[in-house]
Protein backbone atom coordinates (compact mmCIF):
# COMPACT_ATOMS: atom_id res chain seq x y z
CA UNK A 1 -88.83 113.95 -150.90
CA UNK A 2 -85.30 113.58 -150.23
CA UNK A 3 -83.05 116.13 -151.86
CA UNK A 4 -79.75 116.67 -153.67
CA UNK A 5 -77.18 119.13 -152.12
CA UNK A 6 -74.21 120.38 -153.51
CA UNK A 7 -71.72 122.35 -151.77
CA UNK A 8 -69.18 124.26 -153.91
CA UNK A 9 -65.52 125.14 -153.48
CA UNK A 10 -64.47 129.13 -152.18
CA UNK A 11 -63.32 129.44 -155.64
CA UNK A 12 -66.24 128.70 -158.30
CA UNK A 13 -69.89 128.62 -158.39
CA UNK A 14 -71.11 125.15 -156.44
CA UNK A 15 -73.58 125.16 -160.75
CA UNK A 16 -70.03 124.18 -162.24
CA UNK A 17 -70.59 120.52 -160.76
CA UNK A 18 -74.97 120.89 -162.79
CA UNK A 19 -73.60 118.84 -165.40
CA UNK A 20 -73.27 116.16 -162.77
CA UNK A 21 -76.50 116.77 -160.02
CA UNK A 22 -78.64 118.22 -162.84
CA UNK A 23 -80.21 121.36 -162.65
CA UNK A 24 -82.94 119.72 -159.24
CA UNK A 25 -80.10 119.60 -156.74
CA UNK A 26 -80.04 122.66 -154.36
CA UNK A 27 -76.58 124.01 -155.15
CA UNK A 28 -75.18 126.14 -151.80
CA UNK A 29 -72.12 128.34 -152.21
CA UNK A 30 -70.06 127.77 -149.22
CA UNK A 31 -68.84 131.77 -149.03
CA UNK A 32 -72.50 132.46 -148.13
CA UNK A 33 -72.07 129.69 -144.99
CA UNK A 34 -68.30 130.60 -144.27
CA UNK A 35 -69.19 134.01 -142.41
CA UNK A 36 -71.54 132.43 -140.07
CA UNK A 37 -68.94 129.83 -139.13
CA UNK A 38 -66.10 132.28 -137.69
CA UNK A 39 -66.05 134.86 -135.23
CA UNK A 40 -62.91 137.38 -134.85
CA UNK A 41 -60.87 135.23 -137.80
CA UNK A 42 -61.07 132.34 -135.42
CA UNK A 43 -63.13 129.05 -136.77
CA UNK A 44 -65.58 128.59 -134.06
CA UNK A 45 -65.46 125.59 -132.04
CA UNK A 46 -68.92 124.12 -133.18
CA UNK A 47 -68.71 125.21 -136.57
CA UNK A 48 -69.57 121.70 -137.95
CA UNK A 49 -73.37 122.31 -135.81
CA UNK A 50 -73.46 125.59 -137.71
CA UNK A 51 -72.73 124.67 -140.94
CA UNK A 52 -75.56 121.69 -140.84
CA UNK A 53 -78.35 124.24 -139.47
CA UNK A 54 -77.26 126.60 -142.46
CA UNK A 55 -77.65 123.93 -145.18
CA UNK A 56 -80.72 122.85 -143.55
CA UNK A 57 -82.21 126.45 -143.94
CA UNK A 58 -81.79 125.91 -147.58
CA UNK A 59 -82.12 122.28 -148.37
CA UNK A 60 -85.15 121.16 -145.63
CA UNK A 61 -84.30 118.16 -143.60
CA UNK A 62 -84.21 115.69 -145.92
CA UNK A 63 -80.89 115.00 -147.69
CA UNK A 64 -80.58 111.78 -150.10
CA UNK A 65 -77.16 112.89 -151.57
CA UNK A 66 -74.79 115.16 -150.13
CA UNK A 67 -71.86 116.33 -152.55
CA UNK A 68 -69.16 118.84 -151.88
CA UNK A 69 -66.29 119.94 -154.09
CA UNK A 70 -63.19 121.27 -152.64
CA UNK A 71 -63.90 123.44 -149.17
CA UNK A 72 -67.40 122.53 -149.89
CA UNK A 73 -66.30 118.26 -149.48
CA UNK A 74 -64.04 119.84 -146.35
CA UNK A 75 -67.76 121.29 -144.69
CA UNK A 76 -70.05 118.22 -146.31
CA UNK A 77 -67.62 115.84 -144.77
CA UNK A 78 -67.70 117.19 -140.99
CA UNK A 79 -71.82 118.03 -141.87
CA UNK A 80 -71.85 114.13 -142.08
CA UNK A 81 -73.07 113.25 -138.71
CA UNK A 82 -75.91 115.32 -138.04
CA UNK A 83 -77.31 115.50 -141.71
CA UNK A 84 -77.19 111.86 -142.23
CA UNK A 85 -77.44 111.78 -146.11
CA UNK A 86 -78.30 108.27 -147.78
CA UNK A 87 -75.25 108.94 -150.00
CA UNK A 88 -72.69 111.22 -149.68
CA UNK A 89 -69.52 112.58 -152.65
CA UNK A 90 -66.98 114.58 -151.75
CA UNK A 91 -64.56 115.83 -154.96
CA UNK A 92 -60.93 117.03 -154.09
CA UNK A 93 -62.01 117.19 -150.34
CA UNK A 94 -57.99 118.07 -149.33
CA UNK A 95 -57.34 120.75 -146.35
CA UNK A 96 -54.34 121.82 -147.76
CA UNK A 97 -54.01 123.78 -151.29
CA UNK A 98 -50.75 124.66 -151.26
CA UNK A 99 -48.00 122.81 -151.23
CA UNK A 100 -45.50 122.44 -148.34
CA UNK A 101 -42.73 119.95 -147.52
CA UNK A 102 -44.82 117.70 -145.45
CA UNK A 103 -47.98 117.99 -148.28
CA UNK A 104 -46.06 117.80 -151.59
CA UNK A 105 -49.08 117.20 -153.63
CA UNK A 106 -50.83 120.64 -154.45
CA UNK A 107 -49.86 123.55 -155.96
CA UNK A 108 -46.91 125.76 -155.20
């Protein structure tokens, strides 16, 4: 049976988006991934290969929907590829959160 995954933002618990999924979707807290993905504060190269073998440890092989809010939309998005979800949300899925003068649109 195909699944529901959720990824959550660094900030909140990925259960603030239940409401939405319901309480069947396997919701994964991307601080508990984000370790595993860098090495020496450096982002390792094939993070995006990581990151998909670490939601598959807790989700199976079988995604129908693939959500991700916030950092978790950032790792669902580049997860894409070799997860191959029948559907796929991503909520507020921006790289930046702060605002600069070339990405005006966040928060100071």
């Amino acid at each position: 049976m195909k699944r529901t995954v959720v990824l959550g933002g660094w900030a909140f618990s990925p259960r603030v988006l239940e409401p939405v999924f319901g309480p069947g979707a396997q919701y994964i807290d991307v601080n508990s991934l984000i370790p595993s993905l860098i090495n020496d504060e450096q982002v390792l190269p094939d993070w995006p290969a990581i990151a998909s073998e670490k939601i598959r440890e807790h989700s199976g092989n079988e995604i129908g929907l693939l959500a991700g809010w916030s950092t978790g939309a950032i790792i669902a998005c580049a997860c894409l590829q070799s997860l191959k979800p029948t559907k796929t949300f991503l909520f507020a899925a921006t790289a930046s959160f702060c605002r600069s003068p070339d990405f005006p649109q966040n928060w100071d």
